[in-house]
Protein backbone atom coordinates (compact mmCIF):
# COMPACT_ATOMS: atom_id res chain seq x y z
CA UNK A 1 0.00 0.00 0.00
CA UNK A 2 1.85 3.24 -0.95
CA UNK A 3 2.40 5.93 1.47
CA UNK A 4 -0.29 8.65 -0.02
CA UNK A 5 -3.23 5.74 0.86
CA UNK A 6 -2.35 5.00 4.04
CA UNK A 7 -2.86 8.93 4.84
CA UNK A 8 -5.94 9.02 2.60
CA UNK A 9 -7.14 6.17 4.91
CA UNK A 10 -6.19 7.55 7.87
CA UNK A 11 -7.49 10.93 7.15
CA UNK A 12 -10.80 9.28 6.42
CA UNK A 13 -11.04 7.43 9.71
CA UNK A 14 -10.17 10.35 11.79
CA UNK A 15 -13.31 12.07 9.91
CA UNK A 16 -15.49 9.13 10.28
CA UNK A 17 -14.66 9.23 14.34
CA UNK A 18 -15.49 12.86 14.39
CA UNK A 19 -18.73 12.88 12.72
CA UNK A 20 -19.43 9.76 14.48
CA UNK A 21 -18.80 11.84 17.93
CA UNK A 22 -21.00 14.58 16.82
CA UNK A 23 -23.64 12.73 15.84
CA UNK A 24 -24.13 11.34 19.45
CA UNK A 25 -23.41 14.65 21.17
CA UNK A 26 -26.04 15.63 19.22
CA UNK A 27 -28.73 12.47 19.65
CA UNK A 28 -32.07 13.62 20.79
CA UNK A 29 -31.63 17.06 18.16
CA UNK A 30 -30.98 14.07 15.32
CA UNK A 31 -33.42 12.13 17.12
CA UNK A 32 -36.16 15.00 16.55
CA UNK A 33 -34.92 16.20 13.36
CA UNK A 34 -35.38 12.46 12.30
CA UNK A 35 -39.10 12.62 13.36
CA UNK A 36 -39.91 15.80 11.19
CA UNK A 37 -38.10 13.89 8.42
CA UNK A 38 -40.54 11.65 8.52
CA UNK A 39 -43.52 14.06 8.36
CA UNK A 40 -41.65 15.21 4.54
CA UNK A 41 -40.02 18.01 5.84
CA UNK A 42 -36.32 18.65 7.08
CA UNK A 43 -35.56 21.29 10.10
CA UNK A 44 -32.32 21.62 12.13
CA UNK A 45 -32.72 21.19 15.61
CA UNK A 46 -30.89 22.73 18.74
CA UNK A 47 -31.14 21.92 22.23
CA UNK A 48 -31.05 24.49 25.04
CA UNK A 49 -31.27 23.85 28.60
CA UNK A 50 -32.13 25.19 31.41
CA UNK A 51 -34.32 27.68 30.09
CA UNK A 52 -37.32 28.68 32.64
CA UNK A 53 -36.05 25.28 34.15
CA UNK A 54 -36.45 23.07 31.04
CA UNK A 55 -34.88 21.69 28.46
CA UNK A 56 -35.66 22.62 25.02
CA UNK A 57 -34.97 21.26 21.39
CA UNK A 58 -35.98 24.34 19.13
CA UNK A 59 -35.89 23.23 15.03
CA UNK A 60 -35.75 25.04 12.31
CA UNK A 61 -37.64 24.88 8.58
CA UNK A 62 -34.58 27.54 7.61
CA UNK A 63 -32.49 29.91 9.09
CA UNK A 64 -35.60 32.57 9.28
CA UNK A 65 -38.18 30.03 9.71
CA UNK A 66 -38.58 29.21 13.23
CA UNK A 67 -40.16 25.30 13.11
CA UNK A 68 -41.73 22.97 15.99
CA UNK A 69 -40.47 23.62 19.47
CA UNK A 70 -40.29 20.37 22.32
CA UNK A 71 -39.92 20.86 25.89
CA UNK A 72 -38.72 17.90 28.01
CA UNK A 73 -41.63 16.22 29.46
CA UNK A 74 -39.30 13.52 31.81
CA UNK A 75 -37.86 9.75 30.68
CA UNK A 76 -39.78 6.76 29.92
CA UNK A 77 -37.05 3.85 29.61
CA UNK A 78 -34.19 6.18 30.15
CA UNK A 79 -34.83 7.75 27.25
CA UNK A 80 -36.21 11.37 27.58
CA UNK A 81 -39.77 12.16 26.27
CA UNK A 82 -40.63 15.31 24.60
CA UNK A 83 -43.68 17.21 24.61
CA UNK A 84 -45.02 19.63 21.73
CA UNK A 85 -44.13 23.06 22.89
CA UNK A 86 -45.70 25.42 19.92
CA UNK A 87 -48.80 24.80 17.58
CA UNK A 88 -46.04 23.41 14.86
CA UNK A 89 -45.03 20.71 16.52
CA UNK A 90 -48.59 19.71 17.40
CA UNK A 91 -49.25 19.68 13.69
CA UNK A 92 -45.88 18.17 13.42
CA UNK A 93 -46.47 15.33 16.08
CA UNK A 94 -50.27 14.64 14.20
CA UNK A 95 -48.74 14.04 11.12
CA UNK A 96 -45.77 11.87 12.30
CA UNK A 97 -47.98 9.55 13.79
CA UNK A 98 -50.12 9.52 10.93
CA UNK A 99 -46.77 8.66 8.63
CA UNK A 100 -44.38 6.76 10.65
CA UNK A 101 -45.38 2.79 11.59
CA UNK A 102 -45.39 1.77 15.16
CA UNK A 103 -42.20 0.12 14.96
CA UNK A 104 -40.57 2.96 13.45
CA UNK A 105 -41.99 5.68 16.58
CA UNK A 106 -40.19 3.29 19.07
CA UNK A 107 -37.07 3.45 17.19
CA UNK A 108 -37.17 7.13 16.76
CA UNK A 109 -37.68 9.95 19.56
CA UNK A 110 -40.45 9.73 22.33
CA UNK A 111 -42.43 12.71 21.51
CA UNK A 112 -46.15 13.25 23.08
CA UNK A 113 -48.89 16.26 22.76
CA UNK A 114 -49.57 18.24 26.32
CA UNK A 115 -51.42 16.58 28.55
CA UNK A 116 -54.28 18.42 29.97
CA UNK A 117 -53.72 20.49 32.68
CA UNK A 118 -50.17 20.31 32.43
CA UNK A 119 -48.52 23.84 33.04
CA UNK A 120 -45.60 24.46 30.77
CA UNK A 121 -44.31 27.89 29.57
CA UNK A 122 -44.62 29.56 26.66
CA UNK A 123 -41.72 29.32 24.14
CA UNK A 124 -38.98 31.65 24.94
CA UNK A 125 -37.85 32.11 20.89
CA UNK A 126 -35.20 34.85 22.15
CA UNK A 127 -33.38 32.83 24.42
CA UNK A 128 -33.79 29.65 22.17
CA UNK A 129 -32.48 31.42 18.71
């Protein structure tokens, strides 16, 4: 193997480690982003916590198009749940359930609408952009 592949290889394994990182530093944003993708649309996601004591996942449609927000609703499993947040992620939420099978909503993010009575804030865009 000459020299010049064995960096090439290299190179690409270092990037491959990175991205891998990244990815999982980033799991329940790709984890929600992952559920919109399945509704036919594709946002950017970024979580923010501690705001007004919660945790928040804001997404994006595009830079100037704010998109569903979640607010974390607890753990089921040990895997957090998220709760709709803003009127696009209800409409996001119906339709995911709509598109996605069963065994495809266990694999992805749990995500649930507001329960009744439950008193969450409202979503604090400045703070989240």
């Amino acid at each position: 193997m000459k020299t010049t592949t064995k960096i090439i290889l290299g190179v690409t394994a270092v990037a491959a480690v990175i991205a891998y990182q990244f990815d999982q530093g980033r799991k329940e944003e790709r984890q929600l982003e992952l559920v919109i993708q399945e509704t036919g649309r594709a946002a950017t996601c970024t979580r923010t916590d501690g705001v007004q004591g919660h945790d928040w996942v804001a997404c994006r449609w595009s830079d100037s198009d704010q998109g569903p927000v979640w607010i974390r609703a607890g753990e089921r499993d040990g895997r957090p749940v998220w709760t709709t947040a803003n009127g696009r992620a209800i409409s996001t939420l119906e339709s995911y359930q709509l598109a996605a099978s069963p065994d495809r909503q266990t694999k992805l993010a749990q995500v649930r609408a507001r329960e009744p009575g439950e008193d969450l804030p409202s979503v604090p865009w400045d703070r989240l952009d």
